[in-house]
C-alpha atoms as a PDB file:
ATOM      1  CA  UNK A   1    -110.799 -49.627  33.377  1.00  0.00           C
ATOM      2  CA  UNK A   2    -112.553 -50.287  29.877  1.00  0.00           C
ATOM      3  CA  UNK A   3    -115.336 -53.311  30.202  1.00  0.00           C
ATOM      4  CA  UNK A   4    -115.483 -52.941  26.332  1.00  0.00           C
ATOM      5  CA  UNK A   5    -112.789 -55.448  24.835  1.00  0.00           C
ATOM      6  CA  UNK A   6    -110.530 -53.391  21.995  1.00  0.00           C
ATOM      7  CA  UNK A   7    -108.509 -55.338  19.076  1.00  0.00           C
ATOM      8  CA  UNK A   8    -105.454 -53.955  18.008  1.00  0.00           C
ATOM      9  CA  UNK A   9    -103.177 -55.006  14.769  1.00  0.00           C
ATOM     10  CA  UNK A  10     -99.495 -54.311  15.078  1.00  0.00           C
ATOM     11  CA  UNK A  11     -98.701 -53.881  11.271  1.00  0.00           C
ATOM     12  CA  UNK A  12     -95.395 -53.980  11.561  1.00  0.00           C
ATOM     13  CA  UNK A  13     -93.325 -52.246   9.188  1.00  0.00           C
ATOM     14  CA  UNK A  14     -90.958 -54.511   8.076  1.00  0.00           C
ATOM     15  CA  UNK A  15     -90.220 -57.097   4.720  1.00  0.00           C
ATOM     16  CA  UNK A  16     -92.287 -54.433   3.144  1.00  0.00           C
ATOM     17  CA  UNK A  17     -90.365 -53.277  -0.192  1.00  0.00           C
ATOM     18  CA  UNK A  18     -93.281 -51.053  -1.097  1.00  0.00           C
ATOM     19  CA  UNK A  19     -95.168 -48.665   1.132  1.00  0.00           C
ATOM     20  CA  UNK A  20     -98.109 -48.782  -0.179  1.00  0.00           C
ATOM     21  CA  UNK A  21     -98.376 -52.612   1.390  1.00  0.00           C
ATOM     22  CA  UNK A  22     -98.825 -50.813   4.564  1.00  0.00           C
ATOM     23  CA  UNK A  23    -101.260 -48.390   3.485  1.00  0.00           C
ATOM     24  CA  UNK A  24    -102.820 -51.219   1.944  1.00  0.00           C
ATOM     25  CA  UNK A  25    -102.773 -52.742   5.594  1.00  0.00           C
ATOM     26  CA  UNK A  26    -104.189 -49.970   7.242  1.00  0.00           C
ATOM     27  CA  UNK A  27    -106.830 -49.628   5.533  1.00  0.00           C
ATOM     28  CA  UNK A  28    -108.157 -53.021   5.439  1.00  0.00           C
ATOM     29  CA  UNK A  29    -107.500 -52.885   9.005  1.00  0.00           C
ATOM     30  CA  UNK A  30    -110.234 -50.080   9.455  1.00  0.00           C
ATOM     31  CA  UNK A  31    -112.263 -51.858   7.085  1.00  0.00           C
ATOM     32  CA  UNK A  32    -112.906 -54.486   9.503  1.00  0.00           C
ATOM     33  CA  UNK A  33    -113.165 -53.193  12.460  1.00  0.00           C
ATOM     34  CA  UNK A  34    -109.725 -52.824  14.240  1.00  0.00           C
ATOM     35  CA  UNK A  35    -110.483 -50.355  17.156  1.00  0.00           C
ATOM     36  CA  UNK A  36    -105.921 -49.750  17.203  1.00  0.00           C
ATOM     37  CA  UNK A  37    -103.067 -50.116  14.801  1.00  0.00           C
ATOM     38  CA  UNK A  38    -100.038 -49.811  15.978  1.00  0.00           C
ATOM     39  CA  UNK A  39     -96.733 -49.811  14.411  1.00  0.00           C
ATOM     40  CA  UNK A  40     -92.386 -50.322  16.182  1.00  0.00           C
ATOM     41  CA  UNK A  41     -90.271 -47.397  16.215  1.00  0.00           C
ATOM     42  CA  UNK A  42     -87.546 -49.530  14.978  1.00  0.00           C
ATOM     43  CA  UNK A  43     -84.402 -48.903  12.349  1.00  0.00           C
ATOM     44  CA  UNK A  44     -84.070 -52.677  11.145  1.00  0.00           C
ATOM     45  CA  UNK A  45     -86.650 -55.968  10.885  1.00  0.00           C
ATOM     46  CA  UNK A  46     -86.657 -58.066  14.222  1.00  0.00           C
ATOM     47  CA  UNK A  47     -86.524 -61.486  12.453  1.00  0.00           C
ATOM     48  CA  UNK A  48     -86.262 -62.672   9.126  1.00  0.00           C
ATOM     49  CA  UNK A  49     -84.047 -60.938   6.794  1.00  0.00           C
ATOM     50  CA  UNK A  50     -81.712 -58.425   8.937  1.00  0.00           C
ATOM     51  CA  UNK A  51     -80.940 -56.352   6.467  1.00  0.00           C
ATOM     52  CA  UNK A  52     -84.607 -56.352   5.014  1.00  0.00           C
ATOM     53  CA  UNK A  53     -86.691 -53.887   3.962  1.00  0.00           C
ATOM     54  CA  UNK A  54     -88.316 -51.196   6.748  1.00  0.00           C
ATOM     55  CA  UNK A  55     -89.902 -47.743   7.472  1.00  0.00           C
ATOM     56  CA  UNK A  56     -89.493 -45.353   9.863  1.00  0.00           C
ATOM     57  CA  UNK A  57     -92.180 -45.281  12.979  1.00  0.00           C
ATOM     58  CA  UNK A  58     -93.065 -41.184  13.380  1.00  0.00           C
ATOM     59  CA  UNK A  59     -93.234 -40.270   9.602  1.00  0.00           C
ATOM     60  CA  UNK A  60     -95.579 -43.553   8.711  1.00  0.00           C
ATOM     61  CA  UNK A  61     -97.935 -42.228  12.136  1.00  0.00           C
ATOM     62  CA  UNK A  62     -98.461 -38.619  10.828  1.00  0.00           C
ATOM     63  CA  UNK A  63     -99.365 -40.652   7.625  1.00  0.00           C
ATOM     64  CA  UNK A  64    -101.515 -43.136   8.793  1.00  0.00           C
ATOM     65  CA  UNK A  65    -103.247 -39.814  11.019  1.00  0.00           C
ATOM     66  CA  UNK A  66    -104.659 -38.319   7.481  1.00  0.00           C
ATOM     67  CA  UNK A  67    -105.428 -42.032   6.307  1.00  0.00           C
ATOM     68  CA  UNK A  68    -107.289 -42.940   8.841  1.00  0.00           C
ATOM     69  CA  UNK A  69    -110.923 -41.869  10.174  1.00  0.00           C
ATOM     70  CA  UNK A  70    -111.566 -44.030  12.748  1.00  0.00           C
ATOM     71  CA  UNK A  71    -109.238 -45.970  14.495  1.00  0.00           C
ATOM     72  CA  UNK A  72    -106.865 -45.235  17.012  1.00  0.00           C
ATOM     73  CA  UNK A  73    -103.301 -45.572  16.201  1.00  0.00           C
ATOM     74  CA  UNK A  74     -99.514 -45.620  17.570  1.00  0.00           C
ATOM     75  CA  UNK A  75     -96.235 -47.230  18.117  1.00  0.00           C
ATOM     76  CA  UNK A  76     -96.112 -50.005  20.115  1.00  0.00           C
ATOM     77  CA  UNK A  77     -93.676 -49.106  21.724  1.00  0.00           C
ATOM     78  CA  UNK A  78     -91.448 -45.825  20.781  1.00  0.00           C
ATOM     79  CA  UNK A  79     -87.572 -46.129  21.800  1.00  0.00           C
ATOM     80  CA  UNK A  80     -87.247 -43.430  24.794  1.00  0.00           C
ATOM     81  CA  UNK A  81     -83.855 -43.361  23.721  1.00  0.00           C
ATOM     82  CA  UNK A  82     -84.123 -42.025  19.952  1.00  0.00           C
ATOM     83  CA  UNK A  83     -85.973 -38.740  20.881  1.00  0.00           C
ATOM     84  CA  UNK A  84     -85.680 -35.921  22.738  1.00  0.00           C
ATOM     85  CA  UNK A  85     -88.954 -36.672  25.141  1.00  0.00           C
ATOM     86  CA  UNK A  86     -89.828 -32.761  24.771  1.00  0.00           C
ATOM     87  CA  UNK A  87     -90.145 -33.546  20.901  1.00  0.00           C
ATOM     88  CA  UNK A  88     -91.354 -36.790  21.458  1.00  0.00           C
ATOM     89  CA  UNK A  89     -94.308 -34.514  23.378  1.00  0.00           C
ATOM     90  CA  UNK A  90     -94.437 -32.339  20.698  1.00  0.00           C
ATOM     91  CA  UNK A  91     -94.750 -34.872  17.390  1.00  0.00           C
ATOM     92  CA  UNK A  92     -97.284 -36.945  19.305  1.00  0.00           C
ATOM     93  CA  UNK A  93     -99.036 -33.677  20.200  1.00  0.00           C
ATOM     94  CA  UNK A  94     -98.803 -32.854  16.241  1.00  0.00           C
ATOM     95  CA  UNK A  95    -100.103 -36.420  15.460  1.00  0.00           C
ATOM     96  CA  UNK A  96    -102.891 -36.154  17.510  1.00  0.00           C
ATOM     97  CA  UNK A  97    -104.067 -32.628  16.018  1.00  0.00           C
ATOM     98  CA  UNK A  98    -103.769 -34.395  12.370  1.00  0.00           C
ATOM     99  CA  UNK A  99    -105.925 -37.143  13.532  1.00  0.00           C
ATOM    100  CA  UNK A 100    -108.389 -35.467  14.923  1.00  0.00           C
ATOM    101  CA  UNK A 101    -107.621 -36.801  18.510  1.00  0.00           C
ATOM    102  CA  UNK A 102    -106.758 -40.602  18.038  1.00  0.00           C
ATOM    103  CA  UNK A 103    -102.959 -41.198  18.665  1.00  0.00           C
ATOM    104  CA  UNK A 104    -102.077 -43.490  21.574  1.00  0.00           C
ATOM    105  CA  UNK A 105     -98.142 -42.745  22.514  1.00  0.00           C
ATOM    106  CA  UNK A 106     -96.853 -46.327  23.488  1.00  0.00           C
ATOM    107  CA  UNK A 107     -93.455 -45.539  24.581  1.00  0.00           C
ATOM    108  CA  UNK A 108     -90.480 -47.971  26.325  1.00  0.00           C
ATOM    109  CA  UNK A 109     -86.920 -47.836  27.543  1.00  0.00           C
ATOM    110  CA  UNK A 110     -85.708 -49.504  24.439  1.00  0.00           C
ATOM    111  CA  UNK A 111     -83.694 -53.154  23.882  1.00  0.00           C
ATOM    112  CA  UNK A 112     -82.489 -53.354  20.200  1.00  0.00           C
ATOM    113  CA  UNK A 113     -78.996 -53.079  20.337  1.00  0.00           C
ATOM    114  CA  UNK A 114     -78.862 -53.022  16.739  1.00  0.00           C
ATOM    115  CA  UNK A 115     -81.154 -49.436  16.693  1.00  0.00           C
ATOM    116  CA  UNK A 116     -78.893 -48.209  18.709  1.00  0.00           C
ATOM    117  CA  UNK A 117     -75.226 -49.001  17.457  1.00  0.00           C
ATOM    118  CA  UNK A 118     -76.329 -48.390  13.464  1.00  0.00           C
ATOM    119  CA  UNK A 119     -77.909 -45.234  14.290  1.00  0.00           C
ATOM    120  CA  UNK A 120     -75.064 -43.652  16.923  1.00  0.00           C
ATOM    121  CA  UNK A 121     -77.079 -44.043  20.416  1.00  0.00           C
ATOM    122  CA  UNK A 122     -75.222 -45.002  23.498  1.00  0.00           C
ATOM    123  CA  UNK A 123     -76.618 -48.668  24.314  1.00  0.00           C
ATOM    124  CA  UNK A 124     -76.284 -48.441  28.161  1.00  0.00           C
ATOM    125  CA  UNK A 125     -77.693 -51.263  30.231  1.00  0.00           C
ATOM    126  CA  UNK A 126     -81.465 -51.942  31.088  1.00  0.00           C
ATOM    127  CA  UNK A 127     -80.549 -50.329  34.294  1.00  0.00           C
ATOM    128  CA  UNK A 128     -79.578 -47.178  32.892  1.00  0.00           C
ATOM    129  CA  UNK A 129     -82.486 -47.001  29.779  1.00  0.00           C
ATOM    130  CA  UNK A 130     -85.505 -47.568  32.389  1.00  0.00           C
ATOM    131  CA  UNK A 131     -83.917 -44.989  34.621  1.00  0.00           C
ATOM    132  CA  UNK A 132     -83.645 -42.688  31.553  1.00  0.00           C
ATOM    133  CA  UNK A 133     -87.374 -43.207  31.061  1.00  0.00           C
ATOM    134  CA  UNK A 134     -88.467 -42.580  33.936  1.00  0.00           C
ATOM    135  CA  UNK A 135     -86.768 -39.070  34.010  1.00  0.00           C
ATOM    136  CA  UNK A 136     -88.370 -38.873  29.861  1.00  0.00           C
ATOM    137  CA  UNK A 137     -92.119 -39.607  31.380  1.00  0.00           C
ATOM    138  CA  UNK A 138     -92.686 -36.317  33.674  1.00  0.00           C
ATOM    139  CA  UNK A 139     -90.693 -34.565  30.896  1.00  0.00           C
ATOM    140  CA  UNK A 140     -93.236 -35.456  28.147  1.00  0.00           C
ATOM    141  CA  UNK A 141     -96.498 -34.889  30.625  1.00  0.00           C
ATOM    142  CA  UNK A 142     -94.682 -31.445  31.560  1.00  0.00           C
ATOM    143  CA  UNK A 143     -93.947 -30.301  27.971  1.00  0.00           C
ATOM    144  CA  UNK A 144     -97.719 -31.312  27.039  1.00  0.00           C
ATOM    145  CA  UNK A 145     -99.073 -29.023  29.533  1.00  0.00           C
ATOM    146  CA  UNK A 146     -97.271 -26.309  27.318  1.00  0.00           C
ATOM    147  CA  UNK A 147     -97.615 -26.977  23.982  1.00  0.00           C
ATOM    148  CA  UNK A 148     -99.604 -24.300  22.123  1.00  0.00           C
ATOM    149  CA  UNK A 149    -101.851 -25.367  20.952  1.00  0.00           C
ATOM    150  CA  UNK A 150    -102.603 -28.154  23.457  1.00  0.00           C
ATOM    151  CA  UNK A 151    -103.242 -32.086  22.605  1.00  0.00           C
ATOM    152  CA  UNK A 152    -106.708 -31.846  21.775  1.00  0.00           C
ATOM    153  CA  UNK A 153    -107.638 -34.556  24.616  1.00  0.00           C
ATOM    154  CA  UNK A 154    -105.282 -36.330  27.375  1.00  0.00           C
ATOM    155  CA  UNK A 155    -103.362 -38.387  25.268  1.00  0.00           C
ATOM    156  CA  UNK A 156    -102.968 -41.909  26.389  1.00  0.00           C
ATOM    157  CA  UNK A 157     -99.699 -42.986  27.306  1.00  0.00           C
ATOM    158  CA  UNK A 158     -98.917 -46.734  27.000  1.00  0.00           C
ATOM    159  CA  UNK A 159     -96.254 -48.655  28.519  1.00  0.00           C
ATOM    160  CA  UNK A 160     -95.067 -52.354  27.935  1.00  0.00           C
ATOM    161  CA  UNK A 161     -93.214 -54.970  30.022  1.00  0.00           C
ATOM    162  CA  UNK A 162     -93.359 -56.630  33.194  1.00  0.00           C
ATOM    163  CA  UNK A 163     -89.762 -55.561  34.425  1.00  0.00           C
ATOM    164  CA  UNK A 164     -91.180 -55.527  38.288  1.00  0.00           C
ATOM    165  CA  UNK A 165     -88.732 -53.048  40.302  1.00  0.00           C
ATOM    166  CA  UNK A 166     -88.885 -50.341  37.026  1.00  0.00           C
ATOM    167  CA  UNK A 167     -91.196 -50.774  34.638  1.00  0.00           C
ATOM    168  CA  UNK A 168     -94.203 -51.170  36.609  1.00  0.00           C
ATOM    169  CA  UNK A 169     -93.394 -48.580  38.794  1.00  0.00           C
ATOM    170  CA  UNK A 170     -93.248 -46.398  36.054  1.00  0.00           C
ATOM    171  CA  UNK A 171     -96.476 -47.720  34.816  1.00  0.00           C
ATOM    172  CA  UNK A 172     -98.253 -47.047  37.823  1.00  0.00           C
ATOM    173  CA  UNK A 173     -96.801 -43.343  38.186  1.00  0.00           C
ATOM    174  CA  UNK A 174     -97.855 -42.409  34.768  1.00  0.00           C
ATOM    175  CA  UNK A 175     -99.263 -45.150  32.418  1.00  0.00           C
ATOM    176  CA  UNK A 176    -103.233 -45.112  31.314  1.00  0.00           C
ATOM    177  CA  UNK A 177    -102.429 -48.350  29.122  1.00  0.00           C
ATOM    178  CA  UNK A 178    -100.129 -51.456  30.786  1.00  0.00           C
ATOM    179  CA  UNK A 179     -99.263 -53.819  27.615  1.00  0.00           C
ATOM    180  CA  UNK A 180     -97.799 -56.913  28.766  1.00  0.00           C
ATOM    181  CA  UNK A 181     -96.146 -60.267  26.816  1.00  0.00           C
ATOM    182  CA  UNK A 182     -97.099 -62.768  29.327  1.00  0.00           C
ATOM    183  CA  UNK A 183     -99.412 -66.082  29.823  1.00  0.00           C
ATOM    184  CA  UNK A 184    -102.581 -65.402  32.533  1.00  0.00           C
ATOM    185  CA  UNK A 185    -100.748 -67.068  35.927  1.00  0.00           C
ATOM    186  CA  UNK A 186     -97.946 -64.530  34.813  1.00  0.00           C
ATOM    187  CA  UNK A 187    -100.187 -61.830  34.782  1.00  0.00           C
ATOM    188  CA  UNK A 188    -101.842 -62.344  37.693  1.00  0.00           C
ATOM    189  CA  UNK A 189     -99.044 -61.992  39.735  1.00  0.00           C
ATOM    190  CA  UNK A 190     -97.391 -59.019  37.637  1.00  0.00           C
ATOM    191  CA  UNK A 191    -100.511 -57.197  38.058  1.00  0.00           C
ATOM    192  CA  UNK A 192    -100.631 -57.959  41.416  1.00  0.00           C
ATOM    193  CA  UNK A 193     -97.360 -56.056  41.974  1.00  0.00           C
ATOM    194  CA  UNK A 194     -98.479 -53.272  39.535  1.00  0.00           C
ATOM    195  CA  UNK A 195    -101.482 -52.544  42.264  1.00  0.00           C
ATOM    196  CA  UNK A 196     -99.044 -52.366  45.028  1.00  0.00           C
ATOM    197  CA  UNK A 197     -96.805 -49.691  43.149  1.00  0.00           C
ATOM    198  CA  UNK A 198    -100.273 -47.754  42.277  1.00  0.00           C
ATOM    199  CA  UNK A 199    -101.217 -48.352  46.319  1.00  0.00           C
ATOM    200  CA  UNK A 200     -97.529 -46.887  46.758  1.00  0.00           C
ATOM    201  CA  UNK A 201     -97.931 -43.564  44.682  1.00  0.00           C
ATOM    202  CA  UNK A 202    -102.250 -43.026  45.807  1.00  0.00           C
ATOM    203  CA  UNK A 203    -103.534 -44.671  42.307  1.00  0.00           C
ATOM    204  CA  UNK A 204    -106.147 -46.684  41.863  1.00  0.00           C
ATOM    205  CA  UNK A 205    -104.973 -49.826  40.006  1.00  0.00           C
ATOM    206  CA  UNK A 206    -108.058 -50.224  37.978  1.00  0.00           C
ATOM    207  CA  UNK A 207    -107.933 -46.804  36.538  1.00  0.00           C
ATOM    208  CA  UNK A 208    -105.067 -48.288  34.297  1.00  0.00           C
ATOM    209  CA  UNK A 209    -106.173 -50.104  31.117  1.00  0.00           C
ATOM    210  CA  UNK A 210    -104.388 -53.556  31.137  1.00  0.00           C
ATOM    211  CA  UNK A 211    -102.949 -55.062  27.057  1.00  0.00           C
ATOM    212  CA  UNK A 212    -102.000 -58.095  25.831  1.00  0.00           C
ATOM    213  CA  UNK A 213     -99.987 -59.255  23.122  1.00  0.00           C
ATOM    214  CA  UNK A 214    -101.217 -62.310  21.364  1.00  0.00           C
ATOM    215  CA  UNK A 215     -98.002 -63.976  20.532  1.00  0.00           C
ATOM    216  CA  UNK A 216     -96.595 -67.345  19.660  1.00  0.00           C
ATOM    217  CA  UNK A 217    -100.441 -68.378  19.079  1.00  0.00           C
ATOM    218  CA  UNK A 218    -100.085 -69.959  15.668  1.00  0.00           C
ATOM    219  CA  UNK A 219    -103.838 -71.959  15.844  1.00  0.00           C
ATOM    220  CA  UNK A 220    -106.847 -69.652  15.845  1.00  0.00           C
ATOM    221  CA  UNK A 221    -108.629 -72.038  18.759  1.00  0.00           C
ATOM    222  CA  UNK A 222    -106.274 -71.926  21.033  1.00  0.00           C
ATOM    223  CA  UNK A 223    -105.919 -68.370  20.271  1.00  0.00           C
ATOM    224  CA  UNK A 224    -109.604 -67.381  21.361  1.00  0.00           C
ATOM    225  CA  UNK A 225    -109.144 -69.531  24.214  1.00  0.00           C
ATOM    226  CA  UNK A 226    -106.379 -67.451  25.310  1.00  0.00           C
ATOM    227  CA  UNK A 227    -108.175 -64.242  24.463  1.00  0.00           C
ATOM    228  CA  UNK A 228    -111.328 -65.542  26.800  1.00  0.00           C
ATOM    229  CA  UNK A 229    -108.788 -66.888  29.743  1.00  0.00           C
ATOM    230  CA  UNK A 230    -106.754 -63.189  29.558  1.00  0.00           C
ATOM    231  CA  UNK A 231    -109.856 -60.722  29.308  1.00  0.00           C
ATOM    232  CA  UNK A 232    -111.615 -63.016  32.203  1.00  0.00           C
ATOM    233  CA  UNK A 233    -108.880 -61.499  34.058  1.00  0.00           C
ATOM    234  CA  UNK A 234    -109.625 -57.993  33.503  1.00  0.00           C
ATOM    235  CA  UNK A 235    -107.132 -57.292  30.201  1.00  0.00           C
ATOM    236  CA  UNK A 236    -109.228 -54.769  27.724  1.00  0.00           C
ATOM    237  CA  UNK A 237    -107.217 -54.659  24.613  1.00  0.00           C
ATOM    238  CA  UNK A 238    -105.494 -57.515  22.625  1.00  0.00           C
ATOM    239  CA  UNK A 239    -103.011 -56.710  20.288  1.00  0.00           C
ATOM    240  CA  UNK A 240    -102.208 -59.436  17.371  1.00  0.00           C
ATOM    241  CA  UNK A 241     -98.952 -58.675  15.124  1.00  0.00           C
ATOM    242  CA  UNK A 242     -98.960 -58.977  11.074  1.00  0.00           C
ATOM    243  CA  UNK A 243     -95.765 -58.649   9.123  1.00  0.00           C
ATOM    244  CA  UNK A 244     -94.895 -57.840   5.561  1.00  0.00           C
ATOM    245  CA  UNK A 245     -94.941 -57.602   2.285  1.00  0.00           C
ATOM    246  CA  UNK A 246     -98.791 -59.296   2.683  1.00  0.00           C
ATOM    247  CA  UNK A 247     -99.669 -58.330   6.253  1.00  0.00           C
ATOM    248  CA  UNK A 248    -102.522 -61.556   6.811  1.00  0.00           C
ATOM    249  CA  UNK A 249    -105.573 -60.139   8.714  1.00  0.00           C
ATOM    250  CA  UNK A 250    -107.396 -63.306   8.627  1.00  0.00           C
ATOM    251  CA  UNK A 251    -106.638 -63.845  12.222  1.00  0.00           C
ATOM    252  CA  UNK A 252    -107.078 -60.090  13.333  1.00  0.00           C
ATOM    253  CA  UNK A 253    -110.948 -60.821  11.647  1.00  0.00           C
ATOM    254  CA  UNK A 254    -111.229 -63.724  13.537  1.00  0.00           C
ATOM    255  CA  UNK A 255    -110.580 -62.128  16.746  1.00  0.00           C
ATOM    256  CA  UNK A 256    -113.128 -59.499  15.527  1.00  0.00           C
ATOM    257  CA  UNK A 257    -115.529 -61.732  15.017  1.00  0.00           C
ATOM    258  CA  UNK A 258    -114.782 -63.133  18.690  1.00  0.00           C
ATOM    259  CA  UNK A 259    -115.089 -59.372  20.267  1.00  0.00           C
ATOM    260  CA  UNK A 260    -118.320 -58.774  18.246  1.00  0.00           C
ATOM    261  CA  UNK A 261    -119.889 -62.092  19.605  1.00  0.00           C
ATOM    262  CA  UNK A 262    -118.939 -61.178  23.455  1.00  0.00           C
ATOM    263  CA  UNK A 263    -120.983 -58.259  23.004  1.00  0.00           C
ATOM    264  CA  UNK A 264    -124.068 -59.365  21.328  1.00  0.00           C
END
């Protein structure tokens, strides 16, 4: 597991009339010393306006890939749903050659009703969507073992929730990154049952890199003292969201500011 502790922005790509408030994001994002940015493969805004303004997930990635120098980037999540996981394979493969090596490929079973009805997917139930991606996940790892030319490194493969008969189990067959939504005493006992699907399938738990979203945390303090609580528990990478048109990385700095001070 990484000791180092990552920050990731989710700039997420809604309320934004104009792209280049994104790019804008990104960039700024870089400039201060986000280690991830990560966007929502999504087809409408999650709150506020319904009908607002949004962008695409795979087409801003393969943008933010030439952008970028530094940083690693993805979605957090992608829909298993709205892609083909053979050409899911192959556009994160394509990312990751743009980049230079630095795409993450966060991917989930999907929830947004909305996504799906709008855009002419069959909704299913949660059942049914977490079985689906766990017959997408050996897909993907299969069709990157024959992609020519190959990913130019292992490309991590992130998976969120807590869902604890499903999700986890697919986590511990096949995830490098667990991102989770939860408080610590939640945690604890989610991971808990992550180590006995790993012990299940022969995987050491710890070889999984454990996320956390910092959500709901309106005050900076009590922020950090979340951030010190969760990563005293072994989570690596903290994830903060910003939302359009002006995408706010005051907090995001803050929480740099935090990392840099852990390490000295």
């Amino acid at each position: 597991m990484t000791s180092r502790v990552r920050i990731g922005v989710q700039i997420q790509p809604q309320h934004s009339p104009d792209y280049a408030l994104i790019r804008d994001a990104v960039r700024r994002a870089e400039d201060i010393g986000v280690d991830i940015a990560f966007n929502w493969d999504h087809f409408y805004p999650l709150h506020g306006e319904p009908d607002g303004a949004h962008f695409e997930c795979w087409t801003m990635l393969g943008a933010w890939a030439e952008q970028t120098e530094r940083i690693e980037f993805g979605p957090l999540v992608t829909c298993n749903s709205y892609r083909n996981p053979d050409l899911l394979a192959d556009m994160a493969r394509t990312v990751d050659h743009i980049s230079g090596g630095r795409v993450i490929l966060g991917v989930g079973s999907g929830w947004f009703e909305r996504d799906y009805t709008e855009y002419g997917y069959d909704f299913g139930t949660a059942g049914s969507r977490l079985d689906a991606l766990g017959e997408a996940l050996p897909r993907i790892e299969t069709r990157f073992s024959k992609l020519n030319p190959a990913p130019t490194r292992k490309i991590p493969l992130l998976i969120g929730g807590g869902g604890e008969r499903k999700t986890l189990r697919h986590v511990a067959a096949h995830a490098d990154i667990w991102h989770s939504f939860v408080d610590v005493e939640t945690y604890r006992r989610k991971s808990a049952i992550l180590a006995e699907h790993c012990a299940a399938v022969g995987r050491d738990a710890s070889s999984i890199e454990r996320s956390a979203e910092l959500k709901g945390r309106t005050n900076t303090d009590d922020l950090l003292r979340f951030a010190d609580d969760i990563t005293a528990e072994g989570v690596s990478l903290l994830t903060y969201a910003v939302n359009g048109p002006d995408y706010d990385l005051s907090t995001v700095k803050r929480l740099i500011e935090w990392r840099d001070a852990r390490e000295g």
